[in-house]
N, C-alpha and C. Protein backbone atom coordinates (compact mmCIF):
# COMPACT_ATOMS: atom_id res chain seq x y z
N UNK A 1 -3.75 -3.98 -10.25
CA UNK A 1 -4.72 -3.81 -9.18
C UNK A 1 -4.51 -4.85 -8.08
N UNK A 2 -4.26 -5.86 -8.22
CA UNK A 2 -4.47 -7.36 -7.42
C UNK A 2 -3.19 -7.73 -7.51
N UNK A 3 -1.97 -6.60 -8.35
CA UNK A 3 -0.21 -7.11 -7.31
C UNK A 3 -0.06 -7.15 -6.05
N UNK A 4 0.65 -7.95 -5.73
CA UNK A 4 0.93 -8.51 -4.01
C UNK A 4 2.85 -8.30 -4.19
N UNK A 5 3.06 -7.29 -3.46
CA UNK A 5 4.31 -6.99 -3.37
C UNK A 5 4.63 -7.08 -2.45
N UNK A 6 5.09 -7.68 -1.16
CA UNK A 6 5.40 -7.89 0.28
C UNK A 6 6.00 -7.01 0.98
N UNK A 7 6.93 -6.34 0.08
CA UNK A 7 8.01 -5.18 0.98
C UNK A 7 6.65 -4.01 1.01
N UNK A 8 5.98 -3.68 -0.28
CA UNK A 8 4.70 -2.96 0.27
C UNK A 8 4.27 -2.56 1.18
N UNK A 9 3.85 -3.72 1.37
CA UNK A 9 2.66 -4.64 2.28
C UNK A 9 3.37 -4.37 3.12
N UNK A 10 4.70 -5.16 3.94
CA UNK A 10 5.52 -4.48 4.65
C UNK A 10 5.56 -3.19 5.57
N UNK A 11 5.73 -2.52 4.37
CA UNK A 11 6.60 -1.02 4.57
C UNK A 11 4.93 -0.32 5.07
N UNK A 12 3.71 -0.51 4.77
CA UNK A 12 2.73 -0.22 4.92
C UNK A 12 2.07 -0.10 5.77
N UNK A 13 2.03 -1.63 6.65
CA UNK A 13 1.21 -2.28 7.45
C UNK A 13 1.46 -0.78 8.67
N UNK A 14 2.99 -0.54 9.37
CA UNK A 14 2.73 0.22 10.97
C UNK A 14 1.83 1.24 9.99
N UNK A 15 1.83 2.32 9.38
CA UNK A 15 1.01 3.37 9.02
C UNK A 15 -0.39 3.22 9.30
N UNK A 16 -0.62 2.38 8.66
CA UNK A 16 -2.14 1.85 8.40
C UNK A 16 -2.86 1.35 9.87
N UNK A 17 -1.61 0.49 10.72
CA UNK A 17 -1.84 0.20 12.45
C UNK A 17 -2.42 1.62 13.08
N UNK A 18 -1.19 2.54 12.88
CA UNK A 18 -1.07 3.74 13.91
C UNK A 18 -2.64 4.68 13.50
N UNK A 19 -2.87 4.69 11.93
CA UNK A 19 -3.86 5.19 11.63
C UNK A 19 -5.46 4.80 12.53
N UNK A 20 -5.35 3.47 11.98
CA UNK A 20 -7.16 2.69 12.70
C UNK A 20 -6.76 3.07 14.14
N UNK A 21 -5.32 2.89 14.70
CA UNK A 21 -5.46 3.12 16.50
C UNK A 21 -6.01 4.61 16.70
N UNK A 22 -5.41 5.56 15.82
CA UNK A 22 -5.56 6.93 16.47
C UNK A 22 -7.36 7.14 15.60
N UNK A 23 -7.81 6.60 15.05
CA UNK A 23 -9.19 7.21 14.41
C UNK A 23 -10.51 6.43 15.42
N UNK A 24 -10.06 5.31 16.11
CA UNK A 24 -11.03 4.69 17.66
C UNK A 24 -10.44 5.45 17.95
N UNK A 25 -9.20 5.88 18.68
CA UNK A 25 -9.30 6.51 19.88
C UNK A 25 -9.89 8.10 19.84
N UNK A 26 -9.70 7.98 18.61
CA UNK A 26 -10.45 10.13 18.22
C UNK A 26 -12.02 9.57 18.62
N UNK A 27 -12.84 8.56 18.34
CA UNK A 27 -13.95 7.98 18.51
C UNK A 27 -14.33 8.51 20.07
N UNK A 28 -13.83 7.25 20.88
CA UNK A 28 -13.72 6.96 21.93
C UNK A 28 -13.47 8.63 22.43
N UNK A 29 -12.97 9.65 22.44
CA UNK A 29 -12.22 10.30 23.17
C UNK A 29 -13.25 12.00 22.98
N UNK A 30 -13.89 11.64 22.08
CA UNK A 30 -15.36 12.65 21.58
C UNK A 30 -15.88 11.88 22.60
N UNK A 31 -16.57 10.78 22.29
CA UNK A 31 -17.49 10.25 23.26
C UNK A 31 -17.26 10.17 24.29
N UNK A 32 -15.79 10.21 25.33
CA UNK A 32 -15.93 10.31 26.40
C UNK A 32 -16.43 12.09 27.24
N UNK A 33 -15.46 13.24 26.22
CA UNK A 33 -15.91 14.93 26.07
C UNK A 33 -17.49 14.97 26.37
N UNK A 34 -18.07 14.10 25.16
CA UNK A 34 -19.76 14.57 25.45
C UNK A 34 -20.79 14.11 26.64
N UNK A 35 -20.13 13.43 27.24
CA UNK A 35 -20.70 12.75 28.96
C UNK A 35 -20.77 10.95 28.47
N UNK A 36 -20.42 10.22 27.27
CA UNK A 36 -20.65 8.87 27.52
C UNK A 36 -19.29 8.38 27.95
N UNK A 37 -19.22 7.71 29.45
CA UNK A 37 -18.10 6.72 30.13
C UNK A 37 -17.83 5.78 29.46
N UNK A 38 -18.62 4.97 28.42
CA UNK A 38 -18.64 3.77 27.99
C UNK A 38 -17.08 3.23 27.37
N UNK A 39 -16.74 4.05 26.58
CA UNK A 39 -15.24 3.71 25.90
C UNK A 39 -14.14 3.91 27.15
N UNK A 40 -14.97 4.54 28.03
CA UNK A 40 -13.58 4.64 29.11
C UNK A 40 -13.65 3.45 29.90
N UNK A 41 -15.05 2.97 30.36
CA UNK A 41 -15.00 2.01 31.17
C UNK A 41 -14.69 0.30 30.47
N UNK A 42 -14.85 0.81 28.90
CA UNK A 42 -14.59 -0.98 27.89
C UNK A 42 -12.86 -0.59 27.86
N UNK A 43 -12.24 0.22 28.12
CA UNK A 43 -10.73 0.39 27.98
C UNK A 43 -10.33 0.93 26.70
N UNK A 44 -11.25 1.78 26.31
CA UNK A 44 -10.71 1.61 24.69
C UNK A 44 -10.39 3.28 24.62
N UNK A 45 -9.82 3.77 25.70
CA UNK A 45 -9.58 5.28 25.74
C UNK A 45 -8.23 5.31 25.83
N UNK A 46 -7.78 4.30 24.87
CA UNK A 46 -5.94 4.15 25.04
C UNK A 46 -5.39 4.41 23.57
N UNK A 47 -4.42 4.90 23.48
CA UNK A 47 -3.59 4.24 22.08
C UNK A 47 -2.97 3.28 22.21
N UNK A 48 -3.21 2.21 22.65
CA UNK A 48 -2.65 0.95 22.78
C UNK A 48 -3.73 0.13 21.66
N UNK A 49 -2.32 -0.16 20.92
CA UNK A 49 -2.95 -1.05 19.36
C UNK A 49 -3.88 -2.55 19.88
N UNK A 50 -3.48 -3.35 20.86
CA UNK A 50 -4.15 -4.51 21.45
C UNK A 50 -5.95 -3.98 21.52
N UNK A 51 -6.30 -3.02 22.03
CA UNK A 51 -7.66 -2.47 22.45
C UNK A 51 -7.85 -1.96 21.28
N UNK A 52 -7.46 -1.76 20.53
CA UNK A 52 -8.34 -1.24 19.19
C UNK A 52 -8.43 -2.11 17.71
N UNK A 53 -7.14 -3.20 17.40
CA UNK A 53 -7.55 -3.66 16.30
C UNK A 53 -8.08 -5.12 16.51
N UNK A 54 -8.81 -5.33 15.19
CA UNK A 54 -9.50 -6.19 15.08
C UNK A 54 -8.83 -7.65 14.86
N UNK A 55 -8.75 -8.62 15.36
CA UNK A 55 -7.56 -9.25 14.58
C UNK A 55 -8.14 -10.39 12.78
N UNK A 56 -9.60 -10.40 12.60
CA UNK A 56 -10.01 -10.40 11.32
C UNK A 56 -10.16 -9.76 10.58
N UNK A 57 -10.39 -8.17 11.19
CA UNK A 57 -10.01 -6.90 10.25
C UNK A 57 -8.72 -6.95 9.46
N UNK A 58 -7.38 -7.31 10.57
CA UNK A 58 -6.57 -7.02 10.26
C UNK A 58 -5.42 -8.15 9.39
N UNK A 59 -6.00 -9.45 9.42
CA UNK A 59 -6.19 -10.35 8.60
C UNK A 59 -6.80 -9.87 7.23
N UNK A 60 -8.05 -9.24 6.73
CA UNK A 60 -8.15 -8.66 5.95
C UNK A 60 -7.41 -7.71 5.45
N UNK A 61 -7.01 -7.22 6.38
CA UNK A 61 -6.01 -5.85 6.15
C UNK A 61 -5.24 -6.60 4.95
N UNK A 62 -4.80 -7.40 5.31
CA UNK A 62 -3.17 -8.35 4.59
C UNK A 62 -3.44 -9.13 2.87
N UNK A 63 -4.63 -9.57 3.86
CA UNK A 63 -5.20 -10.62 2.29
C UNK A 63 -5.93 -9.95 0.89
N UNK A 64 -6.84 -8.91 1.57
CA UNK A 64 -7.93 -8.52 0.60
C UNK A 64 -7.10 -6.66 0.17
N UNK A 65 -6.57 -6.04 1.24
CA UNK A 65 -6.43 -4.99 1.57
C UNK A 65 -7.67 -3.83 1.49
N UNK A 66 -7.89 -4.35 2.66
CA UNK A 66 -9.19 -3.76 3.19
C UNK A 66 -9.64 -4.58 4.63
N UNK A 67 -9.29 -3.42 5.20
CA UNK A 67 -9.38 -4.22 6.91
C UNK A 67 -10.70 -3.23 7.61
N UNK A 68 -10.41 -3.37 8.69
CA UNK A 68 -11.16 -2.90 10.04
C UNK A 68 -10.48 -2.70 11.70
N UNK A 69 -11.01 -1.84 12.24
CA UNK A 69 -10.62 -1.18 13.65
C UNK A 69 -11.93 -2.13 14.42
N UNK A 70 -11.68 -2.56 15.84
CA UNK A 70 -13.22 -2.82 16.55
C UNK A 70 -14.10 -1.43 16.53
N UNK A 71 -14.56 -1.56 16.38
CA UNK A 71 -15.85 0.13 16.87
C UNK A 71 -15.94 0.46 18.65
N UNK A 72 -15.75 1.35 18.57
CA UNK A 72 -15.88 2.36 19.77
C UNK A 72 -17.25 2.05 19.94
N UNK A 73 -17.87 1.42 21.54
CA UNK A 73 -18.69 1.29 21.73
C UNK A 73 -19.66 2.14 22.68
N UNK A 74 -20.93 2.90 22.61
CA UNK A 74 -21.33 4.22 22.69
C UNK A 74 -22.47 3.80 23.10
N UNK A 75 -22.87 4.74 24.55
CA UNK A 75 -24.42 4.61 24.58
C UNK A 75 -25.06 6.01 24.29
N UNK A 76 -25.68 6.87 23.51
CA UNK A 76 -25.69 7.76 23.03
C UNK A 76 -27.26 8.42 23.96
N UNK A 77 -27.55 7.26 24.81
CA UNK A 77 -28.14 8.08 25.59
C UNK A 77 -27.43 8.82 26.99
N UNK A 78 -26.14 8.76 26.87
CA UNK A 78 -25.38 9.17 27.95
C UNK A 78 -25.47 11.03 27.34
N UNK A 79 -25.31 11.23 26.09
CA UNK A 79 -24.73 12.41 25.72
C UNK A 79 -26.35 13.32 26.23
N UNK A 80 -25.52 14.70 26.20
CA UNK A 80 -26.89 15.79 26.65
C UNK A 80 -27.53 15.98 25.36
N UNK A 81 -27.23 15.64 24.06
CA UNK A 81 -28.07 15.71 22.91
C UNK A 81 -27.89 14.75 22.34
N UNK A 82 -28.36 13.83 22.47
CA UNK A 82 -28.08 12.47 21.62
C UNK A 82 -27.87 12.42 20.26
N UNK A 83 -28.50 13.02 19.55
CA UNK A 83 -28.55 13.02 18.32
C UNK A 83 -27.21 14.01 17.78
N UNK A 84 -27.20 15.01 17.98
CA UNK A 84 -25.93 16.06 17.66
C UNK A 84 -24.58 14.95 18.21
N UNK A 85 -25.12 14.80 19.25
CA UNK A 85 -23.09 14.30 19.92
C UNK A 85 -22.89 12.90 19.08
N UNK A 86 -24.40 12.03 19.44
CA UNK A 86 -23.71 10.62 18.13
C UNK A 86 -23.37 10.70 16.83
N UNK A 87 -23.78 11.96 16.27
CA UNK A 87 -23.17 11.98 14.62
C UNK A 87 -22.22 12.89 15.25
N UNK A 88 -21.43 13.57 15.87
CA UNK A 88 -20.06 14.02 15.72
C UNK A 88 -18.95 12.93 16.07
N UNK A 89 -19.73 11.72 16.97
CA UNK A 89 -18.82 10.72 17.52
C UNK A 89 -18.23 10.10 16.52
């Protein structure tokens, strides 16, 4: 459970990058569809890995294996149904 194999870890890490980048930007990219600007105007409507990972998430990522993405940040009173569009976001 708690082996630490490096080439792993390694061989692992871009997958796991490209993954957290593309699952904010699926975030971000609903929320911009349903009328909130917010992820467009914080920059986070990119696949550019800098704007989306965390860099203590991703420190965790390494040590514990179990990281984090920053969160897509949302004002959910932008959407025309707040409630429907923030749980699809």
């Amino acid at each position: 459970m708690f082996d630490f194999n490096l080439l792993d870890l390694i061989a692992g890490i871009p997958g796991l990058i490209i993954a957290m980048v593309i699952h904010e930007y699926a975030h971000a990219r609903v929320a911009v569809a349903l009328g909130d600007r917010t992820p467009l105007l914080m920059g986070r409507l990119t696949l550019n890995p800098a704007a989306h990972i965390d860099p203590v998430g991703l420190i965790m990522l390494f040590l514990v294996r179990f990281g984090w993405a920053k969160p897509v940040i949302i004002d959910p009173r932008n959407f025309k149904k707040p409630r429907r569009d923030d749980i699809l976001v």
